[in-house]
N, C-alpha and C. Protein backbone atom coordinates (compact mmCIF):
# COMPACT_ATOMS: atom_id res chain seq x y z
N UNK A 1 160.81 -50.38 -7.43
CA UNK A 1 160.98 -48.98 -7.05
C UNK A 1 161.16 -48.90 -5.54
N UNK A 2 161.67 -48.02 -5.20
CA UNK A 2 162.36 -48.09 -3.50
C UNK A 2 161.17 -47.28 -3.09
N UNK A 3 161.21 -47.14 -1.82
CA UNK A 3 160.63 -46.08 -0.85
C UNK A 3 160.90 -44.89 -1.25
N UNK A 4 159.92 -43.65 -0.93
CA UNK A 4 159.91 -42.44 -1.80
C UNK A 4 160.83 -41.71 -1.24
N UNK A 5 161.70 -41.73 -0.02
CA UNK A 5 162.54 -40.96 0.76
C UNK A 5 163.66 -41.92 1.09
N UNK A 6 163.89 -42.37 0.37
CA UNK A 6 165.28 -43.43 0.72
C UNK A 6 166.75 -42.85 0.52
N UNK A 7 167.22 -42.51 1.53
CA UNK A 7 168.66 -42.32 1.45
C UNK A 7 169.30 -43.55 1.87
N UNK A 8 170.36 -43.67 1.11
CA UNK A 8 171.45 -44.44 1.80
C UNK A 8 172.68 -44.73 1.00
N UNK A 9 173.88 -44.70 2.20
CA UNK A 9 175.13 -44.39 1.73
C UNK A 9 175.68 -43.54 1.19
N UNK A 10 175.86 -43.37 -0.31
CA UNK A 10 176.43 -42.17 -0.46
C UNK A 10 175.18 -41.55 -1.78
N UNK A 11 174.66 -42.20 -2.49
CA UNK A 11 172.98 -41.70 -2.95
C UNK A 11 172.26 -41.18 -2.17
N UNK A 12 171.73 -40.05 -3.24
CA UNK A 12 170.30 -39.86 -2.58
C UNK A 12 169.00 -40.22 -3.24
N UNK A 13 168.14 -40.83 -2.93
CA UNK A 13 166.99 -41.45 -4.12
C UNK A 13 165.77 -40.84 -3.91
N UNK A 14 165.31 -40.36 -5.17
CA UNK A 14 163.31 -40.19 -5.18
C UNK A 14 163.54 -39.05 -4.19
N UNK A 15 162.40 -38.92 -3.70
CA UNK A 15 162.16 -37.94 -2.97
C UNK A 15 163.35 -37.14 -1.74
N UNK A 16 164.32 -38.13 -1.38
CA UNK A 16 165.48 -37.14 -1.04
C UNK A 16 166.23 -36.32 -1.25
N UNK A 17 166.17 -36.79 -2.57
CA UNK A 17 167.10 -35.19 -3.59
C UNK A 17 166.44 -34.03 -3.73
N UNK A 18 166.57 -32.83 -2.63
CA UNK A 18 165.43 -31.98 -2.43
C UNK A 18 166.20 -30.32 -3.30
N UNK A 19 167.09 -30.74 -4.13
CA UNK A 19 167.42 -29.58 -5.18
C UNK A 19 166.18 -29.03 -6.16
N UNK A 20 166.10 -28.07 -6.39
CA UNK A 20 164.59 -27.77 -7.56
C UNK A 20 165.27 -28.19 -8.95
N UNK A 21 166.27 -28.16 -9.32
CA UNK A 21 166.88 -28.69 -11.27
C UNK A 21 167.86 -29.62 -10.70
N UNK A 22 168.02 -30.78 -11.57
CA UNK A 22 168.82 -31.52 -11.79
C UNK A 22 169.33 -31.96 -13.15
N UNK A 23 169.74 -32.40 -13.87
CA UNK A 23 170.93 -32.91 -14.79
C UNK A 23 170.30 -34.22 -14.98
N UNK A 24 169.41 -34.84 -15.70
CA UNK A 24 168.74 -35.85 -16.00
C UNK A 24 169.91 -36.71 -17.23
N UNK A 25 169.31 -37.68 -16.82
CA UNK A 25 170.19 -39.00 -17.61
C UNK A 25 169.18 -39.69 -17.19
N UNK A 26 168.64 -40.28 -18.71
CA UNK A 26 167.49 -41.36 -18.63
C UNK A 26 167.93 -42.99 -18.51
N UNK A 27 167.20 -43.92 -18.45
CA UNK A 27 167.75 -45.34 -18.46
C UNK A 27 168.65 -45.80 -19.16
N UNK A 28 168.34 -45.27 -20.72
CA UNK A 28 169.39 -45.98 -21.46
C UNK A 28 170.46 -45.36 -21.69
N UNK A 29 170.98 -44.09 -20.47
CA UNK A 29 172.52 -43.44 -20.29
C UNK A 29 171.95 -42.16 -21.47
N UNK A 30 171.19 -42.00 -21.94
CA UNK A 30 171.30 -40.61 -22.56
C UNK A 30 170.82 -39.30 -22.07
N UNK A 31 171.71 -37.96 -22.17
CA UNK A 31 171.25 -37.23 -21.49
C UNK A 31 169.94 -36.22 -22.15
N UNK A 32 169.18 -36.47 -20.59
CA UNK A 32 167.90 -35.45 -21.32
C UNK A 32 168.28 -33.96 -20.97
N UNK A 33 168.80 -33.31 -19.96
CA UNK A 33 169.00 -32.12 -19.73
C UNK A 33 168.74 -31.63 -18.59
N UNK A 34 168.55 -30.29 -18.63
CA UNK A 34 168.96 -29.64 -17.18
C UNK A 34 166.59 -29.94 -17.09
N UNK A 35 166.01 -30.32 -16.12
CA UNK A 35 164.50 -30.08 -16.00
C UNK A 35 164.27 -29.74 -14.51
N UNK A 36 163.38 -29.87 -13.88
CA UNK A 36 163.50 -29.39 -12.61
C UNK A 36 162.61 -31.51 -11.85
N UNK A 37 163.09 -31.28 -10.29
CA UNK A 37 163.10 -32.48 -9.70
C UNK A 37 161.93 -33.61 -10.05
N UNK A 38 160.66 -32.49 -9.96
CA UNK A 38 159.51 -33.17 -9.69
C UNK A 38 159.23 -33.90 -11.04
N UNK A 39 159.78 -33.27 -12.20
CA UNK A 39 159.33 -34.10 -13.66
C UNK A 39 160.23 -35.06 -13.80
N UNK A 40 161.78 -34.82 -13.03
CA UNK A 40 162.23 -36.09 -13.25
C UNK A 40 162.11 -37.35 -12.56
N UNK A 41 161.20 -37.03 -11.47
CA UNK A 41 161.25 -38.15 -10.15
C UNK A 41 159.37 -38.75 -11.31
N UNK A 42 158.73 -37.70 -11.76
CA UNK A 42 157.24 -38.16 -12.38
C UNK A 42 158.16 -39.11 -13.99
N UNK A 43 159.18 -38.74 -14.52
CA UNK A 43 159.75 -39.63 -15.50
C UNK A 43 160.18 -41.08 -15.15
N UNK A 44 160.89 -40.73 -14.19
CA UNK A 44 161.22 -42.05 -13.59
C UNK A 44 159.85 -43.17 -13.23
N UNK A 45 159.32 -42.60 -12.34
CA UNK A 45 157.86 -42.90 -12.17
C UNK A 45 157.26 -43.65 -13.44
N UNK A 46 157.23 -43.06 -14.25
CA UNK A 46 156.55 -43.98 -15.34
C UNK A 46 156.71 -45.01 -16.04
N UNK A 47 158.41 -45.15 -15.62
CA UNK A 47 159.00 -46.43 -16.72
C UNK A 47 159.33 -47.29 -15.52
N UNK A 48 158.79 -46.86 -13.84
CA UNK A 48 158.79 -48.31 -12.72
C UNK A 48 160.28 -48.14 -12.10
N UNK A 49 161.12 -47.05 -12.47
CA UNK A 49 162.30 -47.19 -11.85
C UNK A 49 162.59 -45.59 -10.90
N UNK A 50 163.66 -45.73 -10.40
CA UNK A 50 164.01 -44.71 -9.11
C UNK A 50 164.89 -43.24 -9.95
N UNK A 51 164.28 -42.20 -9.52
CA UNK A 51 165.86 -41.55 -9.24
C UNK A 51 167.14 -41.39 -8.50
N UNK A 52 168.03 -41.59 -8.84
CA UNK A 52 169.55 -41.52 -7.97
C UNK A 52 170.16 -40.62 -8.47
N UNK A 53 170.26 -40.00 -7.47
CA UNK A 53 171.67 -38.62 -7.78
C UNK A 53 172.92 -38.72 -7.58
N UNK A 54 173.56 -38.97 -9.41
CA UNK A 54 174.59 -39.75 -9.30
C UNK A 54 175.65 -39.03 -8.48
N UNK A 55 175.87 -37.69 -8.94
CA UNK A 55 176.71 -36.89 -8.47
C UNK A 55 175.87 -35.44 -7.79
N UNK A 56 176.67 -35.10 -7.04
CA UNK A 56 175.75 -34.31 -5.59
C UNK A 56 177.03 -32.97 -5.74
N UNK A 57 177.83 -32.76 -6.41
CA UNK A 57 178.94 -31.81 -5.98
C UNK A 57 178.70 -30.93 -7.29
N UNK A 58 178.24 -31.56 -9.02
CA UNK A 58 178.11 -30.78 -9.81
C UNK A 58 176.89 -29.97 -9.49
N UNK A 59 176.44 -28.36 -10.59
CA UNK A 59 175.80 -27.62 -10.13
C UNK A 59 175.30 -27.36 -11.75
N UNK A 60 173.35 -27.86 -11.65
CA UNK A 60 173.05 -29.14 -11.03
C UNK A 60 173.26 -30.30 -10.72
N UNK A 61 172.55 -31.06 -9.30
CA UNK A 61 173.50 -32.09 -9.65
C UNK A 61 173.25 -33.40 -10.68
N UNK A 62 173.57 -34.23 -11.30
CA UNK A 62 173.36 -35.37 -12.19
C UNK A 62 172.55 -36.64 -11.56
N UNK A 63 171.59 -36.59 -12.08
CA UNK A 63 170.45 -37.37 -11.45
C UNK A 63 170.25 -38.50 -12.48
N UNK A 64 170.27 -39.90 -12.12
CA UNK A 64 169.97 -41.28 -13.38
C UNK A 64 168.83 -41.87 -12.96
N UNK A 65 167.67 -42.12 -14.04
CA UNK A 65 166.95 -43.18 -13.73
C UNK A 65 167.42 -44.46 -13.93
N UNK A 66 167.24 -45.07 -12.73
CA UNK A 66 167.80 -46.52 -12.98
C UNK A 66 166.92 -47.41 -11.19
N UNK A 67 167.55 -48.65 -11.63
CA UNK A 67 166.92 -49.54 -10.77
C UNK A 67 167.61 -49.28 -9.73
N UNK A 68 167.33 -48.52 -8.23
CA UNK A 68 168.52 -48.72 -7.13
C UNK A 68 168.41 -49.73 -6.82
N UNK A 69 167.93 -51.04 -6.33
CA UNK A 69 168.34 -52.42 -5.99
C UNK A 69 169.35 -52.94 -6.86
N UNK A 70 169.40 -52.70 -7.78
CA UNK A 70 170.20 -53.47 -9.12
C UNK A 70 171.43 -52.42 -9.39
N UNK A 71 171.74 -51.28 -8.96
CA UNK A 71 172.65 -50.60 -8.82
C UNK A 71 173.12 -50.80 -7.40
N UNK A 72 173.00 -50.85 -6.39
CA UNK A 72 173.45 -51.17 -5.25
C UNK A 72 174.09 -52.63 -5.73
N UNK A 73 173.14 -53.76 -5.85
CA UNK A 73 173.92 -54.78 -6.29
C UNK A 73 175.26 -54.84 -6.77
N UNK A 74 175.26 -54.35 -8.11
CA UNK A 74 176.21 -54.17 -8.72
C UNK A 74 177.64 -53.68 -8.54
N UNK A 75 177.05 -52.36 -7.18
CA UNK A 75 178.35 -52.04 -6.64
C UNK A 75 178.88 -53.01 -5.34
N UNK A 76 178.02 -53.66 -5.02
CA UNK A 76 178.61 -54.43 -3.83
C UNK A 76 179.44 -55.69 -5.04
N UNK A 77 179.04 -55.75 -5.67
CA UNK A 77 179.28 -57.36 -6.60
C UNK A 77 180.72 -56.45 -7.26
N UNK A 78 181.14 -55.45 -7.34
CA UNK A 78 182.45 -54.67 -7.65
C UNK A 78 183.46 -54.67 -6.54
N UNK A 79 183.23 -54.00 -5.36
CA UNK A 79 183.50 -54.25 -4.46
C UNK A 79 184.07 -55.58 -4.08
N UNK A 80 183.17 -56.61 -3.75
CA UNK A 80 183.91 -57.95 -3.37
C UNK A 80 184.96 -58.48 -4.11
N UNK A 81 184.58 -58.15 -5.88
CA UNK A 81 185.37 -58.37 -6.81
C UNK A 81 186.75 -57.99 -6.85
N UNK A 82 186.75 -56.97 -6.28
CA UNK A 82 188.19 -56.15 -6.07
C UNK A 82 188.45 -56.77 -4.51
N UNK A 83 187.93 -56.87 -4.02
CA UNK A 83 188.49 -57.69 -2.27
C UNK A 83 189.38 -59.23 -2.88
N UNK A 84 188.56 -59.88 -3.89
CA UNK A 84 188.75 -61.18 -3.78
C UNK A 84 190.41 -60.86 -4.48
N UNK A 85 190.16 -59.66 -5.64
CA UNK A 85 191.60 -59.86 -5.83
C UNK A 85 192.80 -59.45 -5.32
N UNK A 86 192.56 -58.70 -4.18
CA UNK A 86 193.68 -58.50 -3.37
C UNK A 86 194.17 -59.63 -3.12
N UNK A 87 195.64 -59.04 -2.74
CA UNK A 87 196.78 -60.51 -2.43
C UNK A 87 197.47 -59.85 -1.11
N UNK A 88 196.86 -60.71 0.10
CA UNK A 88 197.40 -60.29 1.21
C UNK A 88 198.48 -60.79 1.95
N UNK A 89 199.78 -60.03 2.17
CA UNK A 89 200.91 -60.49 2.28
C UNK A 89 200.96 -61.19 3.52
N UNK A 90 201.47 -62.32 3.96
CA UNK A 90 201.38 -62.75 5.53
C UNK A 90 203.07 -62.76 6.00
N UNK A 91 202.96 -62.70 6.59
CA UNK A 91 204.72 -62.60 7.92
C UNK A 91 204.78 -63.85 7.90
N UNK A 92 205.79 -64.74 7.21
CA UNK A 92 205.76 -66.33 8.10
C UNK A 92 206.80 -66.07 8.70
N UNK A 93 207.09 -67.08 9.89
CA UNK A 93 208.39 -66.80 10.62
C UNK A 93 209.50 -68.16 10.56
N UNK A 94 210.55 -67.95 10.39
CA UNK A 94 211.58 -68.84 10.33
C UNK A 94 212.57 -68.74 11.41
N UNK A 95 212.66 -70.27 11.94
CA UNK A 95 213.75 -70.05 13.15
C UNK A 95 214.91 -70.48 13.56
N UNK A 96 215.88 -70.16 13.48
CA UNK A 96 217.32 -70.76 13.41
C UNK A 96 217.58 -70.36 14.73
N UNK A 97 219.50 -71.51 14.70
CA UNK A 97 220.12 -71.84 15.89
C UNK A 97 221.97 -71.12 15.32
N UNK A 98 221.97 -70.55 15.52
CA UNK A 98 223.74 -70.33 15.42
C UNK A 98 224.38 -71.70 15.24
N UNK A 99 224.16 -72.90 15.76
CA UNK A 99 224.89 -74.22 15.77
C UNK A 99 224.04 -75.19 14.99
N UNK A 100 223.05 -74.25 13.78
CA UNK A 100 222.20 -75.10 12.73
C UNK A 100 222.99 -76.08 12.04
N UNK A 101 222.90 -77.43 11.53
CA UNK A 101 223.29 -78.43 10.70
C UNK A 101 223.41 -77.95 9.20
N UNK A 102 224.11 -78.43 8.35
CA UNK A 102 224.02 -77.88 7.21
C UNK A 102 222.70 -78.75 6.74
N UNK A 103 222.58 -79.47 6.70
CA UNK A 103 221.32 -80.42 6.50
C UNK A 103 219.93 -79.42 6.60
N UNK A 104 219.78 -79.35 7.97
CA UNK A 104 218.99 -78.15 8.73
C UNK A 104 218.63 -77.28 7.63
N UNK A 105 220.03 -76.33 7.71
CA UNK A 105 219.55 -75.02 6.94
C UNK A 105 219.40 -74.98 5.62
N UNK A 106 219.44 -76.41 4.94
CA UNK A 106 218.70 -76.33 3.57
C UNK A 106 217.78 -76.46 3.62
N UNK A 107 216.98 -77.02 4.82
CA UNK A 107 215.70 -77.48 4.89
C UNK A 107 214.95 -75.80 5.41
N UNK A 108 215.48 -75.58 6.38
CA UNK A 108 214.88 -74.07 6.25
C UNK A 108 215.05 -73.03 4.86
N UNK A 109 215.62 -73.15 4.34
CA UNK A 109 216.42 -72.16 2.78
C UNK A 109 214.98 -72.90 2.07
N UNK A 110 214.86 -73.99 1.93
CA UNK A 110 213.85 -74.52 0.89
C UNK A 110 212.91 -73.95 1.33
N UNK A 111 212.04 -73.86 2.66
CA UNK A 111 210.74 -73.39 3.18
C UNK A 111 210.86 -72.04 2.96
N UNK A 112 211.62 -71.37 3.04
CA UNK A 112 211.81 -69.98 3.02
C UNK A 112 211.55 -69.68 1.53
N UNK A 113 212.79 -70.06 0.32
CA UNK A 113 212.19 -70.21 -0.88
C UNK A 113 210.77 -70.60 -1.53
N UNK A 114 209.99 -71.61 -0.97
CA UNK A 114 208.61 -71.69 -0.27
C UNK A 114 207.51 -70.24 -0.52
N UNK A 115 207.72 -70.18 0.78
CA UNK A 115 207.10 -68.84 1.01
C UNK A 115 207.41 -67.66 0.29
N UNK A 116 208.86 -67.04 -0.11
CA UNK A 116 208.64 -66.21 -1.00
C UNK A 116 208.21 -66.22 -2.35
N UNK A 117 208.22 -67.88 -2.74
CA UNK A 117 207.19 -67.71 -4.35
C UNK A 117 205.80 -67.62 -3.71
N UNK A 118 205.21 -67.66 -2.65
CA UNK A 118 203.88 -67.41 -2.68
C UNK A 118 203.96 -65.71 -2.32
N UNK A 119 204.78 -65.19 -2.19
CA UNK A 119 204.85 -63.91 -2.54
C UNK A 119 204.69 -62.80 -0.52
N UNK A 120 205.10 -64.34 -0.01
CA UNK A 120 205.34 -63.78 1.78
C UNK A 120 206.07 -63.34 1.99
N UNK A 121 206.39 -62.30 3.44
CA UNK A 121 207.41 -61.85 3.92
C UNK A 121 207.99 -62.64 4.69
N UNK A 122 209.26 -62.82 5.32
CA UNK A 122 209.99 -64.02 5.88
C UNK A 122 210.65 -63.27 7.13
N UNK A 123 210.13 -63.53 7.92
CA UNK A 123 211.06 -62.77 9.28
C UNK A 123 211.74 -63.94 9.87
N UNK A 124 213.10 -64.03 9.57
CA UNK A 124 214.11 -64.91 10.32
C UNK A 124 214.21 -64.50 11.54
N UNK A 125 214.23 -65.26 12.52
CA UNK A 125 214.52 -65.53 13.75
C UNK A 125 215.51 -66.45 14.40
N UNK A 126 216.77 -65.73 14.47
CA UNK A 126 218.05 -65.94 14.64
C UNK A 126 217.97 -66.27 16.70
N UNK A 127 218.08 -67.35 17.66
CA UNK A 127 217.84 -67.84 19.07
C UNK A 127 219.37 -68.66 19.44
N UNK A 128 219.90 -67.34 20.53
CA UNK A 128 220.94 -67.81 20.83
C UNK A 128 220.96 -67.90 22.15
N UNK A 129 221.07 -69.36 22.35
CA UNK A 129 221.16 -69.89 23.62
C UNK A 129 222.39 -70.24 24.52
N UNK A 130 222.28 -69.99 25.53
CA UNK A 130 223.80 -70.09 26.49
C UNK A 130 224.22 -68.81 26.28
N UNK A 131 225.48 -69.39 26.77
CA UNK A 131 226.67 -69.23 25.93
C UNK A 131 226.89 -68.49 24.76
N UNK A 132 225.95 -68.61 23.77
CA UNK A 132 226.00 -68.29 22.21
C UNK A 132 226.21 -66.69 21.66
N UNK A 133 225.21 -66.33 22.92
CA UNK A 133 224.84 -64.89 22.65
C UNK A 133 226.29 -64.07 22.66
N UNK A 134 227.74 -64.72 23.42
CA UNK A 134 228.67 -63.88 23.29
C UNK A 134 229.46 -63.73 21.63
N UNK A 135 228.95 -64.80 21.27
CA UNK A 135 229.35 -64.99 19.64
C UNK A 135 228.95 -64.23 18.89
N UNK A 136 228.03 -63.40 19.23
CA UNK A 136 227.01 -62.54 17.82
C UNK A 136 227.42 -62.58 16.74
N UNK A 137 229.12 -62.89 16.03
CA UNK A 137 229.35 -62.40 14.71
C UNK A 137 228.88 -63.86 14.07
N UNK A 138 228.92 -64.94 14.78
CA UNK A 138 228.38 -66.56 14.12
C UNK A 138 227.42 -66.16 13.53
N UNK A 139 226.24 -65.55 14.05
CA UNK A 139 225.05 -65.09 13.76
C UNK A 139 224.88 -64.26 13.04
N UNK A 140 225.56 -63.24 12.88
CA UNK A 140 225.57 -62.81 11.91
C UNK A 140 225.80 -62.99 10.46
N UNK A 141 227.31 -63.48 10.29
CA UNK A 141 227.96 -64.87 9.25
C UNK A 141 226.47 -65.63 8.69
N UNK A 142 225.78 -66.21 9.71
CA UNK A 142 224.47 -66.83 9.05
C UNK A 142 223.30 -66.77 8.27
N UNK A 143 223.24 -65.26 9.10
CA UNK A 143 222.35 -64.57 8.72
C UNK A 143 222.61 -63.59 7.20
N UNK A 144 223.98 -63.39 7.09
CA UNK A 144 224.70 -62.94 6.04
C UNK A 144 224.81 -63.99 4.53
N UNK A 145 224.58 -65.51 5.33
CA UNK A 145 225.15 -66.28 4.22
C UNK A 145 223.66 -66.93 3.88
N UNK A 146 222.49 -66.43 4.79
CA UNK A 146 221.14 -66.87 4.38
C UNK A 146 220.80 -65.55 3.14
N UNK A 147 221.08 -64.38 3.91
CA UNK A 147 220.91 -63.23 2.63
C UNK A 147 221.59 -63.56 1.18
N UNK A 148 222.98 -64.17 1.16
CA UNK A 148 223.45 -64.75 -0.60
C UNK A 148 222.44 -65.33 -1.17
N UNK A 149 222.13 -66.15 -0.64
CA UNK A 149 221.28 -67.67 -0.72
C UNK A 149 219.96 -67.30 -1.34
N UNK A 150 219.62 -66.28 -0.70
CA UNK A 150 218.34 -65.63 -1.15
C UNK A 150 218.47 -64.82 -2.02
N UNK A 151 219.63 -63.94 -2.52
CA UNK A 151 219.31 -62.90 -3.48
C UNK A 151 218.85 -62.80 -4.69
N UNK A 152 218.46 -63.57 -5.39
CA UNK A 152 218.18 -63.67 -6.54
C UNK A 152 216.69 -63.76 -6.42
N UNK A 153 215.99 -64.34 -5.38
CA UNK A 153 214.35 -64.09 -5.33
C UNK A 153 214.50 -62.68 -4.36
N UNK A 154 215.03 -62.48 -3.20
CA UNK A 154 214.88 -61.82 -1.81
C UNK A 154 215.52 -60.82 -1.30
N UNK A 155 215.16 -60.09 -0.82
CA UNK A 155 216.39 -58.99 -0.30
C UNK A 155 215.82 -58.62 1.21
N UNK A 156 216.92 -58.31 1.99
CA UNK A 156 216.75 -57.89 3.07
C UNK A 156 215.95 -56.70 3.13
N UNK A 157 214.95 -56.69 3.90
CA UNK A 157 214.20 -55.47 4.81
C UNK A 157 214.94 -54.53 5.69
N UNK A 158 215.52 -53.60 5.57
CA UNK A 158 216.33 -53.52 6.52
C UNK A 158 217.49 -53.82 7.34
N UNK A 159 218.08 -53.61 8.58
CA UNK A 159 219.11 -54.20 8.53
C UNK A 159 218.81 -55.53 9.91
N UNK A 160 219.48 -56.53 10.27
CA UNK A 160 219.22 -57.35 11.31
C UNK A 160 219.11 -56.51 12.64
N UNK A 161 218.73 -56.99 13.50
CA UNK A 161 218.52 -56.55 14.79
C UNK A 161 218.39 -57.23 15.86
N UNK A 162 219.44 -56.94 16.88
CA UNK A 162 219.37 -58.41 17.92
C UNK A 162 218.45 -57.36 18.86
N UNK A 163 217.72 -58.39 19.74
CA UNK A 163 216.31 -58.30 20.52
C UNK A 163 216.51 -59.27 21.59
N UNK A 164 216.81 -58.67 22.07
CA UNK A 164 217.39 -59.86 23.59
C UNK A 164 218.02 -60.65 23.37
N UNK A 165 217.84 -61.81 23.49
CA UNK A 165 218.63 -63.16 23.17
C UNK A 165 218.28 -63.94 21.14
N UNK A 166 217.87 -62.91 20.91
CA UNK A 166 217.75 -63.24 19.57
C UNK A 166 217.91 -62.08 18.53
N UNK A 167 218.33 -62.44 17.45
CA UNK A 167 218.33 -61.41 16.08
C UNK A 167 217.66 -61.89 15.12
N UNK A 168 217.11 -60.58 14.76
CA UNK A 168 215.81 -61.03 13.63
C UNK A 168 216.12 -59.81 12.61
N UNK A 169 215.49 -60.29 11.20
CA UNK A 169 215.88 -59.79 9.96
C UNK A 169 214.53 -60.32 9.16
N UNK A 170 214.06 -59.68 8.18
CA UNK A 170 213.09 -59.62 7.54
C UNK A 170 213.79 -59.93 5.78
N UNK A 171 212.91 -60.52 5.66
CA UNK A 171 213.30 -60.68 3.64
C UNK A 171 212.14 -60.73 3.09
N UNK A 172 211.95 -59.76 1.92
CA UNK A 172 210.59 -59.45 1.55
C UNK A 172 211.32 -59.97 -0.17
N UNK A 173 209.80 -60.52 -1.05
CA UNK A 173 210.41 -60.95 -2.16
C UNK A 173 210.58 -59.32 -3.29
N UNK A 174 211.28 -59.72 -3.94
CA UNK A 174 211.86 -58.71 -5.31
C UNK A 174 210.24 -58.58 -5.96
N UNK A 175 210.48 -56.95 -6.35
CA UNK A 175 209.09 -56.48 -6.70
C UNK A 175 209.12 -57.05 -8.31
N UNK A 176 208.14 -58.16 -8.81
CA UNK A 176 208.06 -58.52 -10.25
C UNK A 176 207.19 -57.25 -10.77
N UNK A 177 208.08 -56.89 -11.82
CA UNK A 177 208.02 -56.12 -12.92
C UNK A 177 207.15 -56.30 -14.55
């Protein structure tokens, strides 16, 4: 049994719930009815466990006897449960040359293929050095013939964008259905 004035988070327990009727729900989830605070905090009392007021907005509000340590638990042990299954997307970055090898850019195409079965976003990074930068359409052509290459897992984010001496383009994978 907790402390007789224990608030915390979004409960209020035992002696904090300072409404005169509440909406009782006993341990084993059945409802006893509308009674007033003090018999349900003396019910609780007798079977060793807390009141928690499940809900605070109905009128009265819905009050459960139950274990708060073992209900807190439970919601943190939900919580993590749902954290662990998130799937958090990461940015990898890929970096090409306008004067890439064909060799090269299968080896980047494979890593890239790579990363979008693990379900990453791929920000190409197109670096034109010298000279190069007066070429932009090479780069583009590349960047055009990396988008074929990919379409069947990938699609462009948007459209490319040169950024000083470089153009960059994003490929996020196809939403599975």
């Amino acid at each position: 049994m907790q402390g007789d004035s224990f608030t915390e988070g979004k409960y209020r327990v035992n002696k904090a719930i300072i409404v005169p009727q509440v909406r009782l729900i006993d341990q084993d989830g059945k409802a006893v009815g509308i009674i007033s605070t003090k018999e349900a905090m003396i019910k609780a009392r007798e079977v060793g466990l807390d009141l928690v007021e499940i809900s605070a907005q109905s009128v009265p509000p819905v009050c459960k006897i139950v274990d708060y340590g073992k209900l807190k638990y439970e919601q943190q042990k939900k919580k993590s449960e749902a954290k662990r299954k998130q799937k958090i997307v990461e940015t990898k970055e890929v970096k090409l040359t306008p004067s890439i090898g064909d060799h090269d850019y299968q080896v980047k195409l494979s890593s890239i293929r790579r990363f979008i079965g693990d379900g990453n976003r791929i920000k190409v990074t197109l670096r034109f050095r010298g000279r190069e930068i007066s070429h932009k359409e090479i780069g583009e052509k590349l960047l055009d013939r990396l988008t074929e290459d990919m379409k069947e897992i990938a699609k462009r984010d948007g459209a490319q964008q040169l950024e000083g001496r470089q153009m960059v383009m994003i490929l996020v994978p196809h939403v599975s259905k």
